[in-house]
Structure formats: C-alpha cells, structure tokens
C-alpha atoms as a PDB file:
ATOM      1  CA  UNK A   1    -167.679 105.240   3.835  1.00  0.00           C
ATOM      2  CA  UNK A   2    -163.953 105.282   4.560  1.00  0.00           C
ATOM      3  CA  UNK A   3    -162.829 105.025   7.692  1.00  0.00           C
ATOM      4  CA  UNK A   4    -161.682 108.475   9.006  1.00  0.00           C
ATOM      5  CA  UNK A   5    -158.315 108.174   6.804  1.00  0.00           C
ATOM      6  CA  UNK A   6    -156.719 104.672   8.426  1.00  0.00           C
ATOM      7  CA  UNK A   7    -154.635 103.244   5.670  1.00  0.00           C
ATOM      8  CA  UNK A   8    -154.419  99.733   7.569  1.00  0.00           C
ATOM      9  CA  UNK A   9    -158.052  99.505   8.360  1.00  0.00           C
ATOM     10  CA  UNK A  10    -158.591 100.262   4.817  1.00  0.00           C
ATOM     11  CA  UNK A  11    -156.333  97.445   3.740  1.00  0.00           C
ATOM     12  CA  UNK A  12    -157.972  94.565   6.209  1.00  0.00           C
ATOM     13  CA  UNK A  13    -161.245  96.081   5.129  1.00  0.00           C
ATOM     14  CA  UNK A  14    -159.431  94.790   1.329  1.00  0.00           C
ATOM     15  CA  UNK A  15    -158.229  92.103   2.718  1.00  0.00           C
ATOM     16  CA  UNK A  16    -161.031  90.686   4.003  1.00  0.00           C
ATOM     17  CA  UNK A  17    -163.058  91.217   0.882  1.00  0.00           C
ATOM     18  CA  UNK A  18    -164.673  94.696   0.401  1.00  0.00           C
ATOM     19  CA  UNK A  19    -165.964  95.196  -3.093  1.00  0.00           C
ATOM     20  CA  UNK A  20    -163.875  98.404  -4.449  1.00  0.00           C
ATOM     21  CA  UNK A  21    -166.284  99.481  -7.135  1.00  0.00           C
ATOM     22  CA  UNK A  22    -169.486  99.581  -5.200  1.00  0.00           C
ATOM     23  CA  UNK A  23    -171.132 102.888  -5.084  1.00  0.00           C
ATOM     24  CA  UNK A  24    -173.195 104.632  -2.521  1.00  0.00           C
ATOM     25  CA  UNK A  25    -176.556 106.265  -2.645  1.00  0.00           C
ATOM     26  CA  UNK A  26    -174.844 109.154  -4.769  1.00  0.00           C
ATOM     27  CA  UNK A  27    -172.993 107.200  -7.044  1.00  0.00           C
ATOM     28  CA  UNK A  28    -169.618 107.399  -5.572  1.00  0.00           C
ATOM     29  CA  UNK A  29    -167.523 104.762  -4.876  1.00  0.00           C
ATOM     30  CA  UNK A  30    -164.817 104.753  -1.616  1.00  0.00           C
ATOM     31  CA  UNK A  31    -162.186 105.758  -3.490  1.00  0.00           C
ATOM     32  CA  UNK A  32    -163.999 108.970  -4.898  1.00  0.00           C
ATOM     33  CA  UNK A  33    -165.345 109.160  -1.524  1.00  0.00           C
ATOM     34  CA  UNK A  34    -161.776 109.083   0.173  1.00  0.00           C
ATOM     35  CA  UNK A  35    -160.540 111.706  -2.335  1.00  0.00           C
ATOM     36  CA  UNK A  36    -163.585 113.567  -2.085  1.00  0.00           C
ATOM     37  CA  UNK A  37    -163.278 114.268   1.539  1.00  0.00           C
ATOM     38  CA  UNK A  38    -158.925 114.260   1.019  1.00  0.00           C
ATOM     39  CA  UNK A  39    -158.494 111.301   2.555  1.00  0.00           C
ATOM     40  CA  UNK A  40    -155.669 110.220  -0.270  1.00  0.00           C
ATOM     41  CA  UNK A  41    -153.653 108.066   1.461  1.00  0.00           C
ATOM     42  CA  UNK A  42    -156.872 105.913   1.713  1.00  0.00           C
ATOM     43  CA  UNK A  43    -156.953 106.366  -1.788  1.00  0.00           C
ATOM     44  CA  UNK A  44    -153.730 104.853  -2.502  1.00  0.00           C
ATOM     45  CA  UNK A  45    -153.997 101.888  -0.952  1.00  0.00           C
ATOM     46  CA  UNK A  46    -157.438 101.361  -2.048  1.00  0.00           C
ATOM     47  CA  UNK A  47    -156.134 101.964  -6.050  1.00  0.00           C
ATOM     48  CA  UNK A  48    -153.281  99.784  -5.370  1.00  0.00           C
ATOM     49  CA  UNK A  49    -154.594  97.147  -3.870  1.00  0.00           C
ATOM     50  CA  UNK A  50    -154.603  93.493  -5.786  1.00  0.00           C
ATOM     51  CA  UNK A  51    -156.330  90.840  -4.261  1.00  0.00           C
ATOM     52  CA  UNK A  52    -153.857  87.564  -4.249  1.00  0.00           C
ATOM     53  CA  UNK A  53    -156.161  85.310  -5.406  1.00  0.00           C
ATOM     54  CA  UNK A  54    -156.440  87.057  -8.304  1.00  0.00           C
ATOM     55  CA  UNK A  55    -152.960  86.608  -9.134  1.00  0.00           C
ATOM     56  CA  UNK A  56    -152.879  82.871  -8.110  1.00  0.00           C
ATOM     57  CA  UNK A  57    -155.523  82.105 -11.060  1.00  0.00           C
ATOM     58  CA  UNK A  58    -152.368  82.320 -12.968  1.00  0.00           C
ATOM     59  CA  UNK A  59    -150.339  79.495 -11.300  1.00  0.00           C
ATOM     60  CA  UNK A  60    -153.029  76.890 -11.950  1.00  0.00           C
ATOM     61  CA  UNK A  61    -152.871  75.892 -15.618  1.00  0.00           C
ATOM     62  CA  UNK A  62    -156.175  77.242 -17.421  1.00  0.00           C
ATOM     63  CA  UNK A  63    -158.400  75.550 -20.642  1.00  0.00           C
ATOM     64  CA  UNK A  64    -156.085  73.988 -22.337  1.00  0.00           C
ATOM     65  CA  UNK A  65    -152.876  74.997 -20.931  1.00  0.00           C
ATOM     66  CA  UNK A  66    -150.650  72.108 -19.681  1.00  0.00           C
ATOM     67  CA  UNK A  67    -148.724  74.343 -17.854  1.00  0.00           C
ATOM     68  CA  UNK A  68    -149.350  77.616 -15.588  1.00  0.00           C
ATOM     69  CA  UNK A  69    -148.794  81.109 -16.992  1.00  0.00           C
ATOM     70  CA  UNK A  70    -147.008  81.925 -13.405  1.00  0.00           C
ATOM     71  CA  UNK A  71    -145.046  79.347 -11.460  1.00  0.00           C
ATOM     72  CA  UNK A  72    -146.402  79.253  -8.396  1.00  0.00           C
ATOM     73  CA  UNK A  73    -142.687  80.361  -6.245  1.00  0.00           C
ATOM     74  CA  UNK A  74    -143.118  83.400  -8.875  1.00  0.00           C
ATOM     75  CA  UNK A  75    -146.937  84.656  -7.336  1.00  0.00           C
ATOM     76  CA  UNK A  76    -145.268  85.705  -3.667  1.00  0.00           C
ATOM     77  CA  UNK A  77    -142.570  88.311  -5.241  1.00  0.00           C
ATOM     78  CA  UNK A  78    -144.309  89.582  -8.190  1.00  0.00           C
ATOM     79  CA  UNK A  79    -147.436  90.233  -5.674  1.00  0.00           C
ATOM     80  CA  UNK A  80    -145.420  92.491  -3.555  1.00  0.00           C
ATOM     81  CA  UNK A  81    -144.470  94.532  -6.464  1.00  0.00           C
ATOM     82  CA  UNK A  82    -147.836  94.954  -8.036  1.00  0.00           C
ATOM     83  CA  UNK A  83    -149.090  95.900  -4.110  1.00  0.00           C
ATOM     84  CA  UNK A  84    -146.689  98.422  -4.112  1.00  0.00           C
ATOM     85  CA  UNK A  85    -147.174 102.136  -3.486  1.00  0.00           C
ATOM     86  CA  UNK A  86    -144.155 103.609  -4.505  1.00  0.00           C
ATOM     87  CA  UNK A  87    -144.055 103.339  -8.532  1.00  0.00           C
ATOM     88  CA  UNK A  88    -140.519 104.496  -8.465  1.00  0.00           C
ATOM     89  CA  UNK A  89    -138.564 102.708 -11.789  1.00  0.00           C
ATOM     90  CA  UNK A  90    -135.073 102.378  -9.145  1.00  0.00           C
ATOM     91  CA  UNK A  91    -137.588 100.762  -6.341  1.00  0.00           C
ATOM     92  CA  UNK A  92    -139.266  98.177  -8.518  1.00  0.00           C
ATOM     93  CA  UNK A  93    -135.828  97.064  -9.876  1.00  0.00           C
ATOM     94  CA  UNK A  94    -134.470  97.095  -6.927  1.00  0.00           C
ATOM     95  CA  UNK A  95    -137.390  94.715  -5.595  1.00  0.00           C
ATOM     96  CA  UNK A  96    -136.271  92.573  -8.909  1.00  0.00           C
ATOM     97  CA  UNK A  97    -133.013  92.709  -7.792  1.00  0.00           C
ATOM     98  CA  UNK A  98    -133.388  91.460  -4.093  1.00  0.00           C
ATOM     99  CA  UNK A  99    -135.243  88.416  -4.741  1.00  0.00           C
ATOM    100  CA  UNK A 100    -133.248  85.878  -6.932  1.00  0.00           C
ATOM    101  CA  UNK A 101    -136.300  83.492  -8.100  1.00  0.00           C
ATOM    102  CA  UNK A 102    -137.257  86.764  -9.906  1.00  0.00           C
ATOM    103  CA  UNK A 103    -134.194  88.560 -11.345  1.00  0.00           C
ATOM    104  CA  UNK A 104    -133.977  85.653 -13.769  1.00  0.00           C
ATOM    105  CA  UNK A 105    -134.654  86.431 -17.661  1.00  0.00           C
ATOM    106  CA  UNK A 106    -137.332  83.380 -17.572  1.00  0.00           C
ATOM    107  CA  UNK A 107    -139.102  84.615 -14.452  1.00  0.00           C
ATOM    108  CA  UNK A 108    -139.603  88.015 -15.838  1.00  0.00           C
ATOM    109  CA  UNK A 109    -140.728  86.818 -19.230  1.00  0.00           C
ATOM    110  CA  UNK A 110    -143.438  85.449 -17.783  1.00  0.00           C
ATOM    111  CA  UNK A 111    -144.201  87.715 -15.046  1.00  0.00           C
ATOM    112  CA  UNK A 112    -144.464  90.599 -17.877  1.00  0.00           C
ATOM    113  CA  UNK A 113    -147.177  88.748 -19.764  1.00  0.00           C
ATOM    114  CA  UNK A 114    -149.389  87.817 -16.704  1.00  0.00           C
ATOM    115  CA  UNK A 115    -148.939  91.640 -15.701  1.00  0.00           C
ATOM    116  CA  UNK A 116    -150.093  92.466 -19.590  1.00  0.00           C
ATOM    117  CA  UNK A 117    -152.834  89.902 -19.145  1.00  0.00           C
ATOM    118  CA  UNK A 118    -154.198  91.554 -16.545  1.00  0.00           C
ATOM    119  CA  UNK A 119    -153.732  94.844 -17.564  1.00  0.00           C
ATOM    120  CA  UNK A 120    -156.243  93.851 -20.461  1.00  0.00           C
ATOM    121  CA  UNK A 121    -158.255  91.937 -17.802  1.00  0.00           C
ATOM    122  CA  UNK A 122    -158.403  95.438 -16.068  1.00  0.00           C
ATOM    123  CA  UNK A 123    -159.821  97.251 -19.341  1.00  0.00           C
ATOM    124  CA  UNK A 124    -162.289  95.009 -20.549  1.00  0.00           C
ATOM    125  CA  UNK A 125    -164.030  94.002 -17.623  1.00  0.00           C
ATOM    126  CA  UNK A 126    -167.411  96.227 -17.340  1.00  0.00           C
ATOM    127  CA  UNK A 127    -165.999  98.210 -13.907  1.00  0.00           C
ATOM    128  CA  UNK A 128    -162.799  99.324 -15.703  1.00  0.00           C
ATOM    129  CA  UNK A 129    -159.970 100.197 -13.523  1.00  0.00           C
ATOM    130  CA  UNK A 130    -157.947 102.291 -15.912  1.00  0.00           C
ATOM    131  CA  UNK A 131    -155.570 103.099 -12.810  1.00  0.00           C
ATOM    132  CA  UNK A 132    -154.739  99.338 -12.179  1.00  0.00           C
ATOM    133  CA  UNK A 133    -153.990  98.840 -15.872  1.00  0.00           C
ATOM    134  CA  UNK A 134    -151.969 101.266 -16.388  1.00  0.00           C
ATOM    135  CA  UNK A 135    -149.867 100.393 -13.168  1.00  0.00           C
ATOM    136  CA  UNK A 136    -149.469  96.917 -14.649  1.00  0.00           C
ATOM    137  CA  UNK A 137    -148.445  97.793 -18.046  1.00  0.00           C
ATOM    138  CA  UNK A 138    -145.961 100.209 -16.291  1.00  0.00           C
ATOM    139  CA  UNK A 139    -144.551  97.182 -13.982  1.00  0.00           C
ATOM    140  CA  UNK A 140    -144.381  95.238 -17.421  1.00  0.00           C
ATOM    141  CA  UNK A 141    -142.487  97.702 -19.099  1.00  0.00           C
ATOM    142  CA  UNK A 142    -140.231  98.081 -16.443  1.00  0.00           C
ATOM    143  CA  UNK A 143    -139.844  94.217 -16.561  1.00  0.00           C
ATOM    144  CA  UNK A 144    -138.673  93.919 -20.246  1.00  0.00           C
ATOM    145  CA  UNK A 145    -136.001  96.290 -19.654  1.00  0.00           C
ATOM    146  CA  UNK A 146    -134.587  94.340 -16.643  1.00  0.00           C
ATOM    147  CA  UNK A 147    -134.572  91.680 -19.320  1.00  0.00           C
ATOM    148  CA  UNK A 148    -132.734  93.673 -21.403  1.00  0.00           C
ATOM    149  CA  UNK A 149    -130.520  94.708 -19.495  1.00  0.00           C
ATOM    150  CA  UNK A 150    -129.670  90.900 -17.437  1.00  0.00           C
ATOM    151  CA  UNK A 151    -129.116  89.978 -20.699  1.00  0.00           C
ATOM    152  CA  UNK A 152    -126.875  92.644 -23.063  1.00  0.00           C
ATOM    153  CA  UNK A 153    -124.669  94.632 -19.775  1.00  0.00           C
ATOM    154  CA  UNK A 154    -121.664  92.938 -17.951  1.00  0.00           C
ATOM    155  CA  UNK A 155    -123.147  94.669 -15.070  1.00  0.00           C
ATOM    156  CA  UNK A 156    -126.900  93.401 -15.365  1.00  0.00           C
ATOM    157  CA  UNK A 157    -129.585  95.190 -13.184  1.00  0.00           C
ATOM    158  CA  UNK A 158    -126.926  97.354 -11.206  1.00  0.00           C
ATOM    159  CA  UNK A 159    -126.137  99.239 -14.314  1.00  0.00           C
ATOM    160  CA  UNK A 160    -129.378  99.282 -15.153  1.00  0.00           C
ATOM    161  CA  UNK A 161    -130.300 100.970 -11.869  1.00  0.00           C
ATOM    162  CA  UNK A 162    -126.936 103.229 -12.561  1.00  0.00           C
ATOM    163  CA  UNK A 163    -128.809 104.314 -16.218  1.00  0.00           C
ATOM    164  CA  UNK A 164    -132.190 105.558 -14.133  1.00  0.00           C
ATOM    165  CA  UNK A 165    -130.172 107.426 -11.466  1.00  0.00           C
ATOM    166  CA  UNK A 166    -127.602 109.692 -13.474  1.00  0.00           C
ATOM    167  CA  UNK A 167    -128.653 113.038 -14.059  1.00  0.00           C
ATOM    168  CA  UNK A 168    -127.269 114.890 -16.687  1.00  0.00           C
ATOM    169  CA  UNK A 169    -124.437 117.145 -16.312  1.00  0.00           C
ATOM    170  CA  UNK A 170    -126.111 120.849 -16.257  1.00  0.00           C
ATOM    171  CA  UNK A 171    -128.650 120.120 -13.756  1.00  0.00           C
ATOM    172  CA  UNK A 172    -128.493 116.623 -12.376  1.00  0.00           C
ATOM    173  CA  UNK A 173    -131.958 116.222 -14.307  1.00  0.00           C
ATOM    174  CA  UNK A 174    -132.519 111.446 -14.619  1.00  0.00           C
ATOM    175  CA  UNK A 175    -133.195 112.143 -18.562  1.00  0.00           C
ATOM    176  CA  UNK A 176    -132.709 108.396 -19.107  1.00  0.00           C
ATOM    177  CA  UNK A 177    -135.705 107.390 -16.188  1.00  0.00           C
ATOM    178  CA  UNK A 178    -137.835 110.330 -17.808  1.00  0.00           C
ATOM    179  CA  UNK A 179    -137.789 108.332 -20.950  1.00  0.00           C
ATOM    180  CA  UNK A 180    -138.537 105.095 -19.359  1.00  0.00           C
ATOM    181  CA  UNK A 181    -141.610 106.727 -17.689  1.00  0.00           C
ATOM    182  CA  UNK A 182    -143.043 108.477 -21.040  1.00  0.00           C
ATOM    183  CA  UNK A 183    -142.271 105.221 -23.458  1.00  0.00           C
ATOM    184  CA  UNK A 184    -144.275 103.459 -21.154  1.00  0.00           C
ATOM    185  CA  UNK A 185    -147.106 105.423 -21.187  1.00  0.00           C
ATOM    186  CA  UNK A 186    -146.878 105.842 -24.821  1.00  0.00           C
ATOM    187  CA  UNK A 187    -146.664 102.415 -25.439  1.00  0.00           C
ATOM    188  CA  UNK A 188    -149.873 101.649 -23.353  1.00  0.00           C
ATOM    189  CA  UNK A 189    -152.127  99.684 -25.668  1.00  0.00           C
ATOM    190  CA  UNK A 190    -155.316 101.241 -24.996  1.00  0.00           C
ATOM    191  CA  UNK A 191    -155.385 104.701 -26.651  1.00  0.00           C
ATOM    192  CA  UNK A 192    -159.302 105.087 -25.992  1.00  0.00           C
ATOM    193  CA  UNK A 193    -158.324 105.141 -21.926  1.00  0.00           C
ATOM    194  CA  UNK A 194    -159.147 108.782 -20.147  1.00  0.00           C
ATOM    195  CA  UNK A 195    -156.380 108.451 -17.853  1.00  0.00           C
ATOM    196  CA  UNK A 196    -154.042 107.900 -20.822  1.00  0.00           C
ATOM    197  CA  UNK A 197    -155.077 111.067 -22.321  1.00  0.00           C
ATOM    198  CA  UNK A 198    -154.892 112.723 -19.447  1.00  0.00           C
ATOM    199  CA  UNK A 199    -150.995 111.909 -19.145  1.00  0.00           C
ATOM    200  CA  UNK A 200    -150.231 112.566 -22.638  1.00  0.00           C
ATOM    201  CA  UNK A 201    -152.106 116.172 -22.663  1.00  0.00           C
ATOM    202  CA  UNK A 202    -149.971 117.006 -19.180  1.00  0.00           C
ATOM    203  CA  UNK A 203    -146.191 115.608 -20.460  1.00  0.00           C
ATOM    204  CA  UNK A 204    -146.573 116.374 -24.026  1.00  0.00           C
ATOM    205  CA  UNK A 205    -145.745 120.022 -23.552  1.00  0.00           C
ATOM    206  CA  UNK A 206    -143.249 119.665 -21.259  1.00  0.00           C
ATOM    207  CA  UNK A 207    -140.155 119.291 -22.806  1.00  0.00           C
ATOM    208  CA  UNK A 208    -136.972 116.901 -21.311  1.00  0.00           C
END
C-alpha cells in the first residue's frame, strides 16, 4: 500500500525496485491505490517515474546496430527531463537550454527517437502505461521544435521560449503554447489509447 502520502519514500521504494503494475488482492495497483485514498502527489511520482536502466539500454548498441541509439553523455540530461514532474513546454526547454551536450540539433535528433521508441515500448508491452507514453511523445514533440527552432531563428531556443510565453493582446491568453500542447496530442500515434480520447473529448470543445 502507499506509504501514508511520502513522495520520497515512494521514490526510494522506485528506486530500489518496486514493481509499479502489481496489483493487490482487489485488483488495484499503488497508483490507483494512492489516488484512491487522494494521496496524488504519490501518484505523480509513481506515474512519472523511469527507471535509468531502462534508458541506458539505449546507449549500448543493440542486434545489429554498430552504434548506440543514445550516446551515453546524452542518458544523464535527457533522464532528468523524462523524471520530471512539471510538463510545462517553457520548463522542458528551458532544461534543453541549460545543459549544452543537449541543446545541440544532433543530440535532440536522437533523443526524440529514443523518447518515440519508448513511447511505443510503453504501448505494446502487455501492462500498458498509456500515461508514460503519452508523456514521452509529448517530450518528443517538444524536442523537434527546439530543433526547429536552433536551426531556422537568429535567436534559437530563447525565442523559442519568447513564442510559448506571449499572450495575446486582449487577454494575455499563450495561444502559441496552447497549440503546441493540442498538436501534440493530436499527433500521438496511437488513436486506439483511452487516455487519448479522453483529452480529445475534454479540449475539442473548448475553443482557443
């Protein structure tokens, strides 16, 4: 059962190897447990977390690669972003931004198709984690347009981080980072997900 709502107990609990999909005698897993019981902080760190290892499979080459997907001075920066809580578009770039062996067009190329790798990983595994997925597809998308952006504006990720910040002038509304946020989840690969329909049925009628 979760511990009575400890966010770092829960993460050495992670850390140390707790299986995240097992279920109890009803069926439940922690998570649902957590959130069952309001616990959500619990829950965050438990849907967020992403065991290292399992992003260091991609810094060894695999079958008949000769090289690794991931260089291995790439796994330490683009873990702390997938670890992340706060799935803010401004915070991840600026976590880009701050680390140089990462904002670098040829570091993010191939830390976008790892994160789509395992985003796949995440949906065709038998215990899918549709939450995970999605979060990685999200980082990925947010990826490509630091790409973008390093590569077509004089004023690379800085006026990229300008774009998600300006609100519009009759309200201040970010229309620009409300855009970012619903191409990515329309461009999320697996339509069949519940969690994607769920997002699409709750922005769809709400207009810009």
């Amino acid at each position: 059962p979760p511990n009575s709502g400890n966010k770092e107990i829960t993460w050495m609990m992670l850390e140390a190897g707790a299986e995240t999909d097992v279920v109890n005698s009803v069926g439940r897993t922690a998570a649902q447990m957590a959130a069952f019981v309001g616990q959500h902080d619990c829950v965050t760190v438990i849907n967020n977390f992403f065991p290292r290892e399992r992003l260091d499979y991609y810094t060894k080459p695999q079958g008949l690669d000769k090289e690794p997907k991931l260089p291995l001075k790439l796994a330490g920066p683009l873990h702390k972003i997938i670890t992340t809580t706060n799935m803010h578009p401004v915070k991840i770039v600026l976590l880009v931004k701050e680390n140089p062996l990462l904002a670098d067009v040829e570091a993010l190329q191939k830390s976008y198709r790892v994160l789509d790798l395992i985003c796949e990983k995440c949906m065709k595994q038998k215990d899918m984690n549709e939450v995970l997925a999605m979060k990685m597809h999200y980082i990925s998308c947010i990826f490509q347009k630091c790409i973008a952006s390093l590569r077509e504006r004089e004023d690379k990720l800085d006026g990229f981080i300008k774009s998600l910040l300006k609100g519009r002038e009759k309200d201040g509304f970010p229309v620009y980072q409300e855009k970012l946020i619903r191409e990515s989840i329309r461009k999320f690969p697996y339509c069949e997900a519940t969690l994607l329909q769920q997002l699409v049925r709750s922005i769809a009628p709400v207009e810009i």
